[in-house]
Protein backbone atom coordinates (compact mmCIF):
# COMPACT_ATOMS: atom_id res chain seq x y z
CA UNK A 1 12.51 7.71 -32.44
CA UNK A 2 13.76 8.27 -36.10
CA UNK A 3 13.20 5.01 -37.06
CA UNK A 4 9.13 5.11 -35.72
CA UNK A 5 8.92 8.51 -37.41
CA UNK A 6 10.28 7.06 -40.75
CA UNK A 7 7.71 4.16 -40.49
CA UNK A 8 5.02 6.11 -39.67
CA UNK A 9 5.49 8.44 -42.90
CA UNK A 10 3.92 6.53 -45.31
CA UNK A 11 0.40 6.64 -46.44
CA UNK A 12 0.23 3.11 -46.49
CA UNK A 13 1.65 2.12 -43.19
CA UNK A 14 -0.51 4.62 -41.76
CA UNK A 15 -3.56 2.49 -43.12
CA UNK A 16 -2.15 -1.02 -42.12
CA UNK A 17 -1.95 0.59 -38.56
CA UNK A 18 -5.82 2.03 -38.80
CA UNK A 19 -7.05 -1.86 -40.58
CA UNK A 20 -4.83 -3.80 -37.43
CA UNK A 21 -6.15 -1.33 -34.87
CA UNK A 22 -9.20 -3.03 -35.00
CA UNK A 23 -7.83 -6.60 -34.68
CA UNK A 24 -4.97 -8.79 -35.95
CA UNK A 25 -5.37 -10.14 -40.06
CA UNK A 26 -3.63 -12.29 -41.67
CA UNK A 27 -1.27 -11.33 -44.53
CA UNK A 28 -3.82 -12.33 -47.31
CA UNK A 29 -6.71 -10.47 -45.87
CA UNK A 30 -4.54 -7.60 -45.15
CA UNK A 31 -3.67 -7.23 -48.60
CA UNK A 32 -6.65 -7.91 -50.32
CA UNK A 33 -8.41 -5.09 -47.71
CA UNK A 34 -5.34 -2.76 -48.76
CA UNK A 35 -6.18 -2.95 -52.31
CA UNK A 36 -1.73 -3.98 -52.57
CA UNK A 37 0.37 -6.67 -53.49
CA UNK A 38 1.36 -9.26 -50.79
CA UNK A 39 5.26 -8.51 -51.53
CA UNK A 40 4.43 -4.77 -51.18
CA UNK A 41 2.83 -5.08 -47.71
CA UNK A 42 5.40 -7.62 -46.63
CA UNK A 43 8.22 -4.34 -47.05
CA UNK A 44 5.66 -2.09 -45.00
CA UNK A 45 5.13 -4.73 -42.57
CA UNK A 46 8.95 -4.94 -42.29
CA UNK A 47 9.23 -1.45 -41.26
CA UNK A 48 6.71 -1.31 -39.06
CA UNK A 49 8.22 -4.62 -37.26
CA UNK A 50 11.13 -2.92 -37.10
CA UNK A 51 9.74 0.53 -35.23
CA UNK A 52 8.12 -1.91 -32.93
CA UNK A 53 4.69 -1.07 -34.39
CA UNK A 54 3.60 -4.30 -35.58
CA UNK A 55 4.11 -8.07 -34.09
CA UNK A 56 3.95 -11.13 -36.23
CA UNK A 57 2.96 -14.85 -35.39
CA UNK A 58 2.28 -17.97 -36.94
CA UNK A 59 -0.58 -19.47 -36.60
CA UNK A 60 -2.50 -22.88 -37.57
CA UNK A 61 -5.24 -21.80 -39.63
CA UNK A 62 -8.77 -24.45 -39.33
CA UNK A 63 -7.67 -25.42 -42.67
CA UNK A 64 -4.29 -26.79 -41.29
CA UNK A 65 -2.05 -24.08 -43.27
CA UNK A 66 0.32 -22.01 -41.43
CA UNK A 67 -1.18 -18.49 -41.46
CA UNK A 68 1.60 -15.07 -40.45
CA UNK A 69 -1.01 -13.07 -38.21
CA UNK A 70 -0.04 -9.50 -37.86
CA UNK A 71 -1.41 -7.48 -34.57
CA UNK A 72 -0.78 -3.80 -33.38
CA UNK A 73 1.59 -3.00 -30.38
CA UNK A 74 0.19 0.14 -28.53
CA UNK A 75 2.11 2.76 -28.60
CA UNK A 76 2.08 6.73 -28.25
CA UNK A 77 4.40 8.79 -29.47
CA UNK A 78 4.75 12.30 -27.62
CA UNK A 79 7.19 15.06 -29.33
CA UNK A 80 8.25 17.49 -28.68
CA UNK A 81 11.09 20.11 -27.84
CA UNK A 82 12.80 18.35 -25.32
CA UNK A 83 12.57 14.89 -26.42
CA UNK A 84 14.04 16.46 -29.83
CA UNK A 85 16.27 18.27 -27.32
CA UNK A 86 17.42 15.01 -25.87
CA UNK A 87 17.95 12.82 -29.15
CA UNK A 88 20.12 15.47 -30.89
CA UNK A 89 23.35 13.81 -29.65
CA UNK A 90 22.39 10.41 -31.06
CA UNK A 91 21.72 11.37 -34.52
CA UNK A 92 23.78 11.09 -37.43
CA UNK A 93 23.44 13.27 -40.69
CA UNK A 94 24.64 11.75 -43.85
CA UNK A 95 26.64 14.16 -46.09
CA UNK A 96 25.84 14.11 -49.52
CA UNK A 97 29.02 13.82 -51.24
């Protein structure tokens, strides 16, 4: 749950998720409708990937170049007190030292 909460706290990744709700882009179309840098996407891509947001796949574009499509996963995410209730034992606080 952390890590979906973390991924969904960033302005950005919230807009990737609102441009692939309405279908999957490519990385180069995704960026350029972003207004950011390919590299910079790639590291919000990453976290969303990770939460198990996003979903990646190569394609063949009709010019013959591999193109990395990008498509939404549905997903929902309910909280509340008893989820937070019931994922209190698996989290770990760092200590600042």
């Amino acid at each position: 749950m952390l890590v979906v909460l973390e991924a969904l706290s960033n302005p950005h990744r919230l807009k990737i998720i609102s441009v692939l709700s309405d279908g999957k882009q490519y990385v180069s179309q995704l960026a350029r409708e972003l207004g950011i840098s390919r590299p910079l996407l790639y590291l919000h891509l990453q976290k969303l990937e990770e939460a198990n947001l996003v979903s990646s796949k190569m394609e063949i574009s009709e010019s013959g170049k591999a193109v990395k499509f990008y498509t939404l996963n549905p997903f929902q995410v309910v909280l509340d007190e008893k989820l937070i209730q019931l994922l209190i034992p698996s989290l770990t606080i760092k200590k600042k030292s």
